[in-house]
N, C-alpha and C. Protein backbone atom coordinates (compact mmCIF):
# COMPACT_ATOMS: atom_id res chain seq x y z
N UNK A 1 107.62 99.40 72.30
CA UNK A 1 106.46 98.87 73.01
C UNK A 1 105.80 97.79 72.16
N UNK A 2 105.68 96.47 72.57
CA UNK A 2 104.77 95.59 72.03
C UNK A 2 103.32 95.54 72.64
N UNK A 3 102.65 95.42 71.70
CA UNK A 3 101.27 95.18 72.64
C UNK A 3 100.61 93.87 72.33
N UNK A 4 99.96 93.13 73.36
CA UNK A 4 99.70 91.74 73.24
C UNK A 4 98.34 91.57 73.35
N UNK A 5 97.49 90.91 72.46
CA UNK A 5 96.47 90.61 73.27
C UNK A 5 96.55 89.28 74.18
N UNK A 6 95.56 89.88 75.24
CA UNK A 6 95.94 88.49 76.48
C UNK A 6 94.65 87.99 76.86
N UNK A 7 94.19 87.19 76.05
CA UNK A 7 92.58 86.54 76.14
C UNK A 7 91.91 87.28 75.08
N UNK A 8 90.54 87.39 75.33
CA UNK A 8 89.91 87.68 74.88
C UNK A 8 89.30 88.88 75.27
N UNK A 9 89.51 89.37 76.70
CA UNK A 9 88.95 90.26 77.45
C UNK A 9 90.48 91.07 78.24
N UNK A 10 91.53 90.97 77.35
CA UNK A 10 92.55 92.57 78.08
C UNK A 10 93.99 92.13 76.72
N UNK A 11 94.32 93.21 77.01
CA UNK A 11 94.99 93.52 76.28
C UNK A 11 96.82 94.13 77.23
N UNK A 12 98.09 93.56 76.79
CA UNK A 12 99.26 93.71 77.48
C UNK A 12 100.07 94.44 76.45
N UNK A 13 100.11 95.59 77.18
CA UNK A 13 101.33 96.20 76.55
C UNK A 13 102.42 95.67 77.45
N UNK A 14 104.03 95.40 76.55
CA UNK A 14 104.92 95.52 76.91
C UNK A 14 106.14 96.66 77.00
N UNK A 15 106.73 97.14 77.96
CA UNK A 15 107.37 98.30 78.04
C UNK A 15 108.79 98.09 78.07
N UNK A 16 109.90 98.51 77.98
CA UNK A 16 111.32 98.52 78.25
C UNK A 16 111.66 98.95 80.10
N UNK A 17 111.62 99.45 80.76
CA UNK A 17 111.77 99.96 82.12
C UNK A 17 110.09 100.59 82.71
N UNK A 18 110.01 100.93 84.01
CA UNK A 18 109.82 101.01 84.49
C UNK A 18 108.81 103.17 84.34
N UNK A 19 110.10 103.67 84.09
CA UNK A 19 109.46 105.35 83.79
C UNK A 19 108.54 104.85 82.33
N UNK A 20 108.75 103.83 81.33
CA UNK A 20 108.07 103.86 79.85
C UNK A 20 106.21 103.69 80.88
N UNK A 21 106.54 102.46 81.46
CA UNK A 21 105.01 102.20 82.24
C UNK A 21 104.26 103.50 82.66
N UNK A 22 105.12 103.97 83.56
CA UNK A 22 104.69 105.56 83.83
C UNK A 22 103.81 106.19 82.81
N UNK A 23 104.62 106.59 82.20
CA UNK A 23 104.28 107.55 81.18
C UNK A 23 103.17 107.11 80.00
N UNK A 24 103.11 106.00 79.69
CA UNK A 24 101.96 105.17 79.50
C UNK A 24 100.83 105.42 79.72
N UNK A 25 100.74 105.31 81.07
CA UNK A 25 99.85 105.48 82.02
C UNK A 25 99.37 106.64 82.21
N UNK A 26 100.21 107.43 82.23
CA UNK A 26 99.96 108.72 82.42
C UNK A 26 98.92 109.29 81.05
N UNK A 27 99.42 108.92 79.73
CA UNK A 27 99.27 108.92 78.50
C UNK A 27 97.78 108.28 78.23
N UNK A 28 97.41 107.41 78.78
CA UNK A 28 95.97 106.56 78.34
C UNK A 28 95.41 107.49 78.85
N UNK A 29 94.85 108.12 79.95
CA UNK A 29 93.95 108.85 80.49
C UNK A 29 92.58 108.55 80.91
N UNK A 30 91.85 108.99 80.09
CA UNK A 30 90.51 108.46 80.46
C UNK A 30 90.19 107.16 79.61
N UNK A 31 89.47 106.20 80.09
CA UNK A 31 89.67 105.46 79.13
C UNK A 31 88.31 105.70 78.27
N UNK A 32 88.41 104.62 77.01
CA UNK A 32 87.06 105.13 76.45
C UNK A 32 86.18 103.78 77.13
N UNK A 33 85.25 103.67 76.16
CA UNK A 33 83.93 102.93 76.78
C UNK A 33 84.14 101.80 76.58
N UNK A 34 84.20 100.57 77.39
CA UNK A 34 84.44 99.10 77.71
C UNK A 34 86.18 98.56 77.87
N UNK A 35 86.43 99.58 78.49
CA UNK A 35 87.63 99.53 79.11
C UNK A 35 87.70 99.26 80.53
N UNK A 36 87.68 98.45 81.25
CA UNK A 36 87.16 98.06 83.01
C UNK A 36 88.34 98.60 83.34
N UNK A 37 89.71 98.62 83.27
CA UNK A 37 90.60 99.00 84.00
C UNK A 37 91.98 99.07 83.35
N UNK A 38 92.91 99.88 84.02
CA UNK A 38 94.36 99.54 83.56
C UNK A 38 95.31 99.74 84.47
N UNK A 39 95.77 98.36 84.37
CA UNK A 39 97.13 98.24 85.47
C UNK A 39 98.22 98.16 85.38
N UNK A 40 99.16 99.31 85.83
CA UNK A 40 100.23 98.90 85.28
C UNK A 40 101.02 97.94 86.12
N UNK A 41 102.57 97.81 85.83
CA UNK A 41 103.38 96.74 86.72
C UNK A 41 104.67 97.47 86.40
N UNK A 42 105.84 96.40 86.70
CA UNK A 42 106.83 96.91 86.69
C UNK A 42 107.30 97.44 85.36
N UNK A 43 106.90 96.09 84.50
CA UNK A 43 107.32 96.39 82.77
C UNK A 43 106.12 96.44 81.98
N UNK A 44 104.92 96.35 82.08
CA UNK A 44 104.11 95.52 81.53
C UNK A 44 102.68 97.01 81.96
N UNK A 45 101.61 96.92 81.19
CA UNK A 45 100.38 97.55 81.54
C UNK A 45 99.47 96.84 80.79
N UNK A 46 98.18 96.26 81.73
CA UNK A 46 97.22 95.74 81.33
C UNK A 46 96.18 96.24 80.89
N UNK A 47 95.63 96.25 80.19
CA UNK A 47 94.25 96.78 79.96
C UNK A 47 93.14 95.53 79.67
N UNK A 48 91.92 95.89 80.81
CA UNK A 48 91.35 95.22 80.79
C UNK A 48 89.65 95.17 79.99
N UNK A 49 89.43 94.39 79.89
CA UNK A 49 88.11 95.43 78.65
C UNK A 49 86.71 94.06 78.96
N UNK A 50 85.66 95.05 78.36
CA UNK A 50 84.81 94.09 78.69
C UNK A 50 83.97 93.88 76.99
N UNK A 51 84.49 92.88 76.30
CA UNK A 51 83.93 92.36 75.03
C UNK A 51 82.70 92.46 74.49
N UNK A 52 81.75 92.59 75.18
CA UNK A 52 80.50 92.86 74.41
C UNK A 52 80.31 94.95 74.18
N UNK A 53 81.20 95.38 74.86
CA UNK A 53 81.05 96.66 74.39
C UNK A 53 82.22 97.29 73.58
N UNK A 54 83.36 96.94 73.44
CA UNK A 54 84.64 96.86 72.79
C UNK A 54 84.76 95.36 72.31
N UNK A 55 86.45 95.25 71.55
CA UNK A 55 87.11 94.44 71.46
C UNK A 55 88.70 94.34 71.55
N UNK A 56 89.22 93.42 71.36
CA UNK A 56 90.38 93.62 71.49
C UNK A 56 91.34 94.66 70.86
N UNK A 57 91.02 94.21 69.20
CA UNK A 57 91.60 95.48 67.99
C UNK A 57 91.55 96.72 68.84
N UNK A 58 89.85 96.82 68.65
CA UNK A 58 90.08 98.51 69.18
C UNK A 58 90.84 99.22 70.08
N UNK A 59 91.01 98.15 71.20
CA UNK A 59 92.24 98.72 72.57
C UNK A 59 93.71 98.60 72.23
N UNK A 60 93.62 97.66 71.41
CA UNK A 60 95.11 97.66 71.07
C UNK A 60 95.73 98.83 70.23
N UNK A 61 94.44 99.31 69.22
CA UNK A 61 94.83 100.32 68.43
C UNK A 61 94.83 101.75 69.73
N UNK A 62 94.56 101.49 70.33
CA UNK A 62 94.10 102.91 72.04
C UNK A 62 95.26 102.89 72.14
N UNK A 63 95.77 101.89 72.96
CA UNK A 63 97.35 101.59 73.39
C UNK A 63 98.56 102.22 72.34
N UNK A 64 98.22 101.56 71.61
CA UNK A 64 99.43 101.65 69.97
C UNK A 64 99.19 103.17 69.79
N UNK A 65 97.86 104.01 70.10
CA UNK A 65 98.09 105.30 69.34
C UNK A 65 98.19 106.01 70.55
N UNK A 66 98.49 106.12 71.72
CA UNK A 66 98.77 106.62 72.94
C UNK A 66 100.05 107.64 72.60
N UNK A 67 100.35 108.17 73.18
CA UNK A 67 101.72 109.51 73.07
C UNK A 67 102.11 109.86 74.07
N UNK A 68 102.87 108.48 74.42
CA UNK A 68 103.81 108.61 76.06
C UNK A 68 104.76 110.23 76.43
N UNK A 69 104.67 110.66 77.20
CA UNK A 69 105.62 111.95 77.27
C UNK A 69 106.80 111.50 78.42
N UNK A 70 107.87 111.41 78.07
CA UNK A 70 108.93 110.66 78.99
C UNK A 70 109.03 111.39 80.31
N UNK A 71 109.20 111.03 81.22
CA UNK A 71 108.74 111.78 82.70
C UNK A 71 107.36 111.85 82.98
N UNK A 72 106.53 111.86 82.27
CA UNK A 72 104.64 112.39 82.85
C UNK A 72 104.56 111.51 83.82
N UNK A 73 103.59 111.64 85.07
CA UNK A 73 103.20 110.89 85.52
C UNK A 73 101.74 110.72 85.30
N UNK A 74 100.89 109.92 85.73
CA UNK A 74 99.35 110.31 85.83
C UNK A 74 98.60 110.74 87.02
N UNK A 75 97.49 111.53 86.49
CA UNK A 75 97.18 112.74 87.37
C UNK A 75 96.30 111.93 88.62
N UNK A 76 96.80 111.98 89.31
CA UNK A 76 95.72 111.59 91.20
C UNK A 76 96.22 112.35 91.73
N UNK A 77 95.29 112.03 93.20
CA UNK A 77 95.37 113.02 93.99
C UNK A 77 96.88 112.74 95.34
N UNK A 78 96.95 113.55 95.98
CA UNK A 78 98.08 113.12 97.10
C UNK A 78 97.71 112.86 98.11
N UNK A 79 98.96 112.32 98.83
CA UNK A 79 98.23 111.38 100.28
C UNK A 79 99.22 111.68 100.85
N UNK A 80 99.11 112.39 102.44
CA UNK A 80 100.22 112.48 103.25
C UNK A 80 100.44 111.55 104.35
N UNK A 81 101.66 110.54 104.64
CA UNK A 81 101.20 109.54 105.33
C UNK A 81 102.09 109.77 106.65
N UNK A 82 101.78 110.14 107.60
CA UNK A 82 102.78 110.65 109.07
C UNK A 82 103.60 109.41 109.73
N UNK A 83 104.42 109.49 110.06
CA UNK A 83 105.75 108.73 109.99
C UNK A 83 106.19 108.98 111.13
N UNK A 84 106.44 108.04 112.16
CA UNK A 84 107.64 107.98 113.26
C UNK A 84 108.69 106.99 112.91
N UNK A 85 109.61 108.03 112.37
CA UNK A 85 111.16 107.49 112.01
C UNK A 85 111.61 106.71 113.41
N UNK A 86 111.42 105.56 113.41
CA UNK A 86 112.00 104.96 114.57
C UNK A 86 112.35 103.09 113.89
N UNK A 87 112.63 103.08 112.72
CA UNK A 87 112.57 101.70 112.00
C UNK A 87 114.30 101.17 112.80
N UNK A 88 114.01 99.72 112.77
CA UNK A 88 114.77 98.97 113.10
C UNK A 88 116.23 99.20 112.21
N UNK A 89 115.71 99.01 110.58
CA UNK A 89 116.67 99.76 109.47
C UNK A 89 117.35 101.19 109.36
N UNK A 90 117.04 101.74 110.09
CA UNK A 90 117.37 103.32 109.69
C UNK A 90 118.46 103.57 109.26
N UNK A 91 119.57 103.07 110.52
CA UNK A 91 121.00 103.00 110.76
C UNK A 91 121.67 102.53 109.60
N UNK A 92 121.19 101.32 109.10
CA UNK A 92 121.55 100.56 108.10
C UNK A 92 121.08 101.13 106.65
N UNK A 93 120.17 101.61 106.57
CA UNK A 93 119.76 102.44 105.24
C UNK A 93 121.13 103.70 105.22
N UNK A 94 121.03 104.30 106.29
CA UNK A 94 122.08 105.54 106.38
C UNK A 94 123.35 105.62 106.19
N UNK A 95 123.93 104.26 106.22
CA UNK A 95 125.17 103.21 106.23
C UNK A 95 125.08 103.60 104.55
N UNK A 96 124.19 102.87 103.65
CA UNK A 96 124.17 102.50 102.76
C UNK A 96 124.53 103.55 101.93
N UNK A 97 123.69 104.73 102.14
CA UNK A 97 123.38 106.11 101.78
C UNK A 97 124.35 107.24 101.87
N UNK A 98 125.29 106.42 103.00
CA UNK A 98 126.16 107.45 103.17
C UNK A 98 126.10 109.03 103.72
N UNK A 99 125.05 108.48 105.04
CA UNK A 99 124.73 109.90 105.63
C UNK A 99 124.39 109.72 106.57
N UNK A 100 123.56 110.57 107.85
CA UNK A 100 123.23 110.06 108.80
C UNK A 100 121.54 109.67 109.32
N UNK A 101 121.01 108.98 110.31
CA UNK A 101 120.07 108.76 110.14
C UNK A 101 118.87 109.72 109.68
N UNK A 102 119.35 110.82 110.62
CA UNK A 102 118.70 112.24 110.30
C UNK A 102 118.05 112.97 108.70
N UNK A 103 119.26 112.65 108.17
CA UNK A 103 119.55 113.52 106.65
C UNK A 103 118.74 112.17 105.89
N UNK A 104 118.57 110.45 106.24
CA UNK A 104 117.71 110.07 105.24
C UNK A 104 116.34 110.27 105.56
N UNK A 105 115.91 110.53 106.82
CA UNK A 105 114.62 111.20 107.20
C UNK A 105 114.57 112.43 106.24
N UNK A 106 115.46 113.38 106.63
CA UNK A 106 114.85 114.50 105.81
C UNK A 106 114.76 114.42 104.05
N UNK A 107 115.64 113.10 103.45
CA UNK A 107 115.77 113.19 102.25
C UNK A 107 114.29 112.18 101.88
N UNK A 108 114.15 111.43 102.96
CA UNK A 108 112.83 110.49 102.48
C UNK A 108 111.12 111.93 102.69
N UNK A 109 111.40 112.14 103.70
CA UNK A 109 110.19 113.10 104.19
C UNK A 109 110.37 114.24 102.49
N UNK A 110 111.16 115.00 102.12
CA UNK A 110 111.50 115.75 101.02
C UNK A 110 111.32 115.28 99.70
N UNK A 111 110.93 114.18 99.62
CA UNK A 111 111.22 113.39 98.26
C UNK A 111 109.60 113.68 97.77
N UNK A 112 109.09 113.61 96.28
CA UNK A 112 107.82 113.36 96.43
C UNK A 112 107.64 112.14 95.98
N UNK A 113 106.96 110.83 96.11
CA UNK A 113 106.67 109.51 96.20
C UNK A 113 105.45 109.53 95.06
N UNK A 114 105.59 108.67 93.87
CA UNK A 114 104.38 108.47 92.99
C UNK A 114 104.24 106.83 93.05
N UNK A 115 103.07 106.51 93.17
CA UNK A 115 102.99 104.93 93.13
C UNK A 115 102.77 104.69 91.75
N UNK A 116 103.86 103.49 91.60
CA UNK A 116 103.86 103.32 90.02
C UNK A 116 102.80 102.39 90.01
N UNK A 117 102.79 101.11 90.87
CA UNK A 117 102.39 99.95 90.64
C UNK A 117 101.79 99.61 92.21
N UNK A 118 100.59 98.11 92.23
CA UNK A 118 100.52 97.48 93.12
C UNK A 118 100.88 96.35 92.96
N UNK A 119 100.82 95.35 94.34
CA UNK A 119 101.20 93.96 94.44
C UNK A 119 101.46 93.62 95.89
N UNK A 120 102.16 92.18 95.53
CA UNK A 120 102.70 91.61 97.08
C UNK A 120 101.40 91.07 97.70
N UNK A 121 100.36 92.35 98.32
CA UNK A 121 99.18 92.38 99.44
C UNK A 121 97.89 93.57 98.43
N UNK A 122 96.84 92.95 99.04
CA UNK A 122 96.24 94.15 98.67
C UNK A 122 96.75 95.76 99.72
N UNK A 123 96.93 96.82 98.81
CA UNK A 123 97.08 97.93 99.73
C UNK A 123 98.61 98.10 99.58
N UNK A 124 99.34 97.49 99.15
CA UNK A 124 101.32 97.20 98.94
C UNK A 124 101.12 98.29 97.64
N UNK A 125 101.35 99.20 97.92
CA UNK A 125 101.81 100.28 96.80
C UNK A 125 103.32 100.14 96.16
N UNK A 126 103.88 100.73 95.60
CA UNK A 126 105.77 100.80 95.08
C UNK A 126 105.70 102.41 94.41
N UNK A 127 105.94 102.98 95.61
CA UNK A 127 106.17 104.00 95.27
C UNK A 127 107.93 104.22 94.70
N UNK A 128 107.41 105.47 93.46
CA UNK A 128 108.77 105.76 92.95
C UNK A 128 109.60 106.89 93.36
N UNK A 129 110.48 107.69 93.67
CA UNK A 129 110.49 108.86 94.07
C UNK A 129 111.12 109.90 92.77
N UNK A 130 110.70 110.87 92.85
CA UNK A 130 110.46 111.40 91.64
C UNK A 130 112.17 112.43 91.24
N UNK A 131 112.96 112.25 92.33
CA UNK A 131 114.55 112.36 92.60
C UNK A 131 114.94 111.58 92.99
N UNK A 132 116.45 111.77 93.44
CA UNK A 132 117.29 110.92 94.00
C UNK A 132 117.77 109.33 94.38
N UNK A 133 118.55 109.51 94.76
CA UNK A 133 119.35 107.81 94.33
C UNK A 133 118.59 107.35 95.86
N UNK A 134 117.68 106.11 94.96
CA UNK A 134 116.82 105.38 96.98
C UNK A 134 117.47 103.73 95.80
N UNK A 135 118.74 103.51 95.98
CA UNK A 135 118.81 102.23 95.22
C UNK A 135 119.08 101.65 96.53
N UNK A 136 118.49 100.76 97.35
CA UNK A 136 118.59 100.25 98.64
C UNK A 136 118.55 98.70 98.70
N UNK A 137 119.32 97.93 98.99
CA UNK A 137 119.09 96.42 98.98
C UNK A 137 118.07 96.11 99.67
N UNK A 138 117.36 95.09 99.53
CA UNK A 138 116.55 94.15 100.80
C UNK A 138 117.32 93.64 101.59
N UNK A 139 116.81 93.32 103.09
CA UNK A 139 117.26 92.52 103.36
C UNK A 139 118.04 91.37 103.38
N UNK A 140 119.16 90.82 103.75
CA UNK A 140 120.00 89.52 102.92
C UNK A 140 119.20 88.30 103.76
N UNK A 141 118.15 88.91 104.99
CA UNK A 141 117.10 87.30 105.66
C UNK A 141 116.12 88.37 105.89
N UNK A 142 115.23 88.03 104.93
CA UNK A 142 114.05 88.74 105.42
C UNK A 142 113.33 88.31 107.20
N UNK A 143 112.49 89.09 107.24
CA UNK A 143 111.53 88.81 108.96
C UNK A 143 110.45 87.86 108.50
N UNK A 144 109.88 86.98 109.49
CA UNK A 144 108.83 86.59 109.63
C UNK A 144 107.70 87.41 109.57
N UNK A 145 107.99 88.52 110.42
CA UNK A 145 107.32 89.51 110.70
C UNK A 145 106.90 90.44 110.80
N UNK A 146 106.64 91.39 109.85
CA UNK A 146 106.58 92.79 109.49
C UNK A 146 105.63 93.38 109.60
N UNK A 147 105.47 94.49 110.95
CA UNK A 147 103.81 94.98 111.65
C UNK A 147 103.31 95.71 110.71
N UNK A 148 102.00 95.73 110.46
CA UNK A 148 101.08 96.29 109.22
C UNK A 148 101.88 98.38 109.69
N UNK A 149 101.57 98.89 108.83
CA UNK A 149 101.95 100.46 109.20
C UNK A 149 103.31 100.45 108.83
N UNK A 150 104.26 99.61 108.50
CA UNK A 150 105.60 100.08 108.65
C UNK A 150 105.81 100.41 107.20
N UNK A 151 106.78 101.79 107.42
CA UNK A 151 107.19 102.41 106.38
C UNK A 151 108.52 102.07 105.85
N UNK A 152 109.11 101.59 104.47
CA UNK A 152 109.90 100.52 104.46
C UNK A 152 110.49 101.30 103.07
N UNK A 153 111.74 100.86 102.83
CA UNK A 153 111.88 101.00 101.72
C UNK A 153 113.19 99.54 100.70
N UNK A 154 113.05 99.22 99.87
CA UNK A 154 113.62 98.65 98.95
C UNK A 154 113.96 98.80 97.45
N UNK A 155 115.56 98.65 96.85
CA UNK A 155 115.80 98.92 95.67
C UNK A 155 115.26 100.06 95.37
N UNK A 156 113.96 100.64 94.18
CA UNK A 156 114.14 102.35 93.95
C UNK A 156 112.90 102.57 94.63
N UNK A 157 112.18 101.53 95.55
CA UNK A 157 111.19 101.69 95.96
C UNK A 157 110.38 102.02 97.44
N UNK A 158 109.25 102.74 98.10
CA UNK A 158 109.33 103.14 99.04
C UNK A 158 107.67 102.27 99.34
N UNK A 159 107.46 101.77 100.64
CA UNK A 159 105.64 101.38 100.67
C UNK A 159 105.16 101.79 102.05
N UNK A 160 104.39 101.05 102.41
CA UNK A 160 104.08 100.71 103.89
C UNK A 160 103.45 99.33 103.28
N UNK A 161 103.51 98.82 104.63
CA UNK A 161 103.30 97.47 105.07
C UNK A 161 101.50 97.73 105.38
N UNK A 162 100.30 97.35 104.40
CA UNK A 162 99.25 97.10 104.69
C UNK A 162 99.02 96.67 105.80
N UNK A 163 99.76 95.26 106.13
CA UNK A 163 98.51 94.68 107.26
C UNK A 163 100.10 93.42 107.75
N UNK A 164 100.55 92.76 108.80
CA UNK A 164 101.07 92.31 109.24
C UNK A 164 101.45 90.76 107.85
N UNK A 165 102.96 91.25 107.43
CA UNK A 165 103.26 89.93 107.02
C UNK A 165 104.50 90.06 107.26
N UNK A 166 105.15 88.50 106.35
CA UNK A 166 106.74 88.86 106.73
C UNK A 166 107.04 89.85 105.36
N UNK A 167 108.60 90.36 104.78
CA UNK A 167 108.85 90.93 104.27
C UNK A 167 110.32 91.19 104.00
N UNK A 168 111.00 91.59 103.47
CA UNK A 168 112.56 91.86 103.24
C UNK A 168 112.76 93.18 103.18
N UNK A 169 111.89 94.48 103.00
CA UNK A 169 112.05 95.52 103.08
C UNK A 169 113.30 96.13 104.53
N UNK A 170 113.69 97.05 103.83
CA UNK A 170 114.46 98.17 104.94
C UNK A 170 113.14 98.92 105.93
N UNK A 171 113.59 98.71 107.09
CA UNK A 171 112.03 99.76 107.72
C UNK A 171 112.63 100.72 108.02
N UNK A 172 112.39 102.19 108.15
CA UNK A 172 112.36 103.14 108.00
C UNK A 172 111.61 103.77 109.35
N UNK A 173 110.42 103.63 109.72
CA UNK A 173 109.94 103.99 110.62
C UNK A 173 108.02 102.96 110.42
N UNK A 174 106.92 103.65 111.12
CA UNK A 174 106.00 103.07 111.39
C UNK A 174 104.78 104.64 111.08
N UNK A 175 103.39 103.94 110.34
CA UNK A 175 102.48 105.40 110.25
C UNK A 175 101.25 104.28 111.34
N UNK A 176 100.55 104.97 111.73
CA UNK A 176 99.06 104.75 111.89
C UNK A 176 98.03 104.31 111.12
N UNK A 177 98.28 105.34 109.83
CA UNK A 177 97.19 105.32 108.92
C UNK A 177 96.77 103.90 108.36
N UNK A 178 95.45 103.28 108.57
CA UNK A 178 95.19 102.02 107.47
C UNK A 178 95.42 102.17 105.98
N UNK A 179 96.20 101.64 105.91
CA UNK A 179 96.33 101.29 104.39
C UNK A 179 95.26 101.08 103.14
N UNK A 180 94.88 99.79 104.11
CA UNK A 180 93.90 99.27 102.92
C UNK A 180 92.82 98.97 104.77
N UNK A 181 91.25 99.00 103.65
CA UNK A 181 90.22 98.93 104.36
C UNK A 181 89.02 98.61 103.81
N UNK A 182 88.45 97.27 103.77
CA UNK A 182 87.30 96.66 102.68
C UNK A 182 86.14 97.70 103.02
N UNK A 183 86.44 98.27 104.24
CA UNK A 183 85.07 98.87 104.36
C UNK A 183 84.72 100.71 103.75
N UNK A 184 86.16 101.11 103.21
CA UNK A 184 86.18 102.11 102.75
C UNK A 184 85.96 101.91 101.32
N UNK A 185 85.53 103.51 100.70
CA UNK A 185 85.91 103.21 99.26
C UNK A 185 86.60 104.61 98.59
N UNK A 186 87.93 104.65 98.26
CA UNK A 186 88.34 103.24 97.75
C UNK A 186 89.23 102.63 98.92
N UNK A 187 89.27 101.32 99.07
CA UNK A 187 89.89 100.43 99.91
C UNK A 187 91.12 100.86 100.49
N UNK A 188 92.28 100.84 99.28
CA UNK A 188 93.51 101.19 98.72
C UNK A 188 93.65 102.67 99.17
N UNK A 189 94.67 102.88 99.99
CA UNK A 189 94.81 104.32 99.86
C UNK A 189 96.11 104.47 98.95
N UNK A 190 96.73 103.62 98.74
CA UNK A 190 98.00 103.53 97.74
C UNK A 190 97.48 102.88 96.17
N UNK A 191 97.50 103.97 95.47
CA UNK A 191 96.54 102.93 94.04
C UNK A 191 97.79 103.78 93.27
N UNK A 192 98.14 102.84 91.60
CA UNK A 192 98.87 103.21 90.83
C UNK A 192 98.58 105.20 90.42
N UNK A 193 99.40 106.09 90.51
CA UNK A 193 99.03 107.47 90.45
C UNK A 193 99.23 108.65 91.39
N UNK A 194 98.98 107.95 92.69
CA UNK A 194 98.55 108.53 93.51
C UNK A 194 100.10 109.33 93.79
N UNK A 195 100.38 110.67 94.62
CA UNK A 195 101.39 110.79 95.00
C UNK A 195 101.46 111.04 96.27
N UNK A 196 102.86 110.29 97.16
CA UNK A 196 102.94 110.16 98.69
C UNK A 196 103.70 110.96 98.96
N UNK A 197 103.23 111.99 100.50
CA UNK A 197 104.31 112.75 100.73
C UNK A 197 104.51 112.13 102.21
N UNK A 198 105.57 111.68 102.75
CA UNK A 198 105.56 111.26 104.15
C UNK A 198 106.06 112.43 104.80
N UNK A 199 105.55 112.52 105.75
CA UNK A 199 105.63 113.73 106.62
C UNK A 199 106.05 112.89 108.45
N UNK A 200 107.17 113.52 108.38
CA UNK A 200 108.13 112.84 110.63
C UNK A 200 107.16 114.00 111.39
N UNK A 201 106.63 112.49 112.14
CA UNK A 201 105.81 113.06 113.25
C UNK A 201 106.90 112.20 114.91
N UNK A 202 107.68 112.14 114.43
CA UNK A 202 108.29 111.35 115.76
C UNK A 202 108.27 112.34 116.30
């Protein structure tokens, strides 16, 4: 792990894969005092700090003396998000998977989903699944058009579609639930931590 400072006000650790971020994360915990936030990403976790009550040293030494546990995740709460398996992709995920449409419903609904990271949109979670092989291509032409609610998955990753864009994801099926909502708090129902259980309501 390298750790960088990045300005004057956050601090970048660098990670090797994807589970190191995890566990990281999992590992910082609470933060101490003038720490505004920490985000992780695919390789990378930010910490963001606010200078007149910390400094950089001190977070870097936080980071540097952290005690990643390989597998941990970090502790949030769960979110069950209801699912009508009816995606345009299904067929084609099942192709991939080597099973039938059925059995990746029950292997996606069975899986438990941790969001490692955000991006893309506000509300675009990347959930990880905490078993099994979800190594799934994108699309080879993504859509113009991808209706907000759709439950999608790509490479080791699983989301929903916040709010109507285009996209390259595999769809899977479609939820109801808003994603993201300025008028709630918190906004995000997909935030780095959290764990997703999708549950077939078709």
């Amino acid at each position: 792990m390298r750790v960088l400072p990045s300005g004057d006000a956050a601090v970048l650790a660098e990670l090797d894969d994807l589970d190191q971020v995890l566990a990281l994360h999992a590992a910082l915990g609470q933060p101490p005092d003038g720490v505004l936030d920490v985000v992780p990403a695919g390789r990378t976790v930010l910490v963001a700090l606010d200078p007149t009550r910390t400094s950089v040293d001190a977070v870097t030494r936080w980071v540097r003396d952290a005690r990643p546990v390989p597998g941990a995740r970090p502790e949030a709460e769960e979110l069950e998000v209801p699912v009508v398996y009816d995606g345009a992709d299904l067929a084609d995920v099942a192709e991939v998977l080597g099973c039938s449409p059925a059995e990746v419903v029950t292997r996606h609904t069975g899986t438990v989903w941790t969001v490692a990271f955000c991006g893309f949109a506000p509300g675009f979670g990347y959930a990880t699944a905490a078993d099994g092989d979800w190594a799934i291509p994108r699309r080879s032409s993504p859509r113009t058009r991808v209706p907000a609610g759709s439950v999608a998955l790509a490479g080791e990753f699983s989301s929903v579609y916040p709010r109507e864009s285009p996209g390259g994801w595999q769809l899977l099926g479609r939820t109801d639930l808003a994603m993201f909502d300025v008028d709630r708090d918190p906004a995000a129902l997909l935030r780095p931590g959290v764990r997703v259980r999708f549950r077939d309501v078709s």
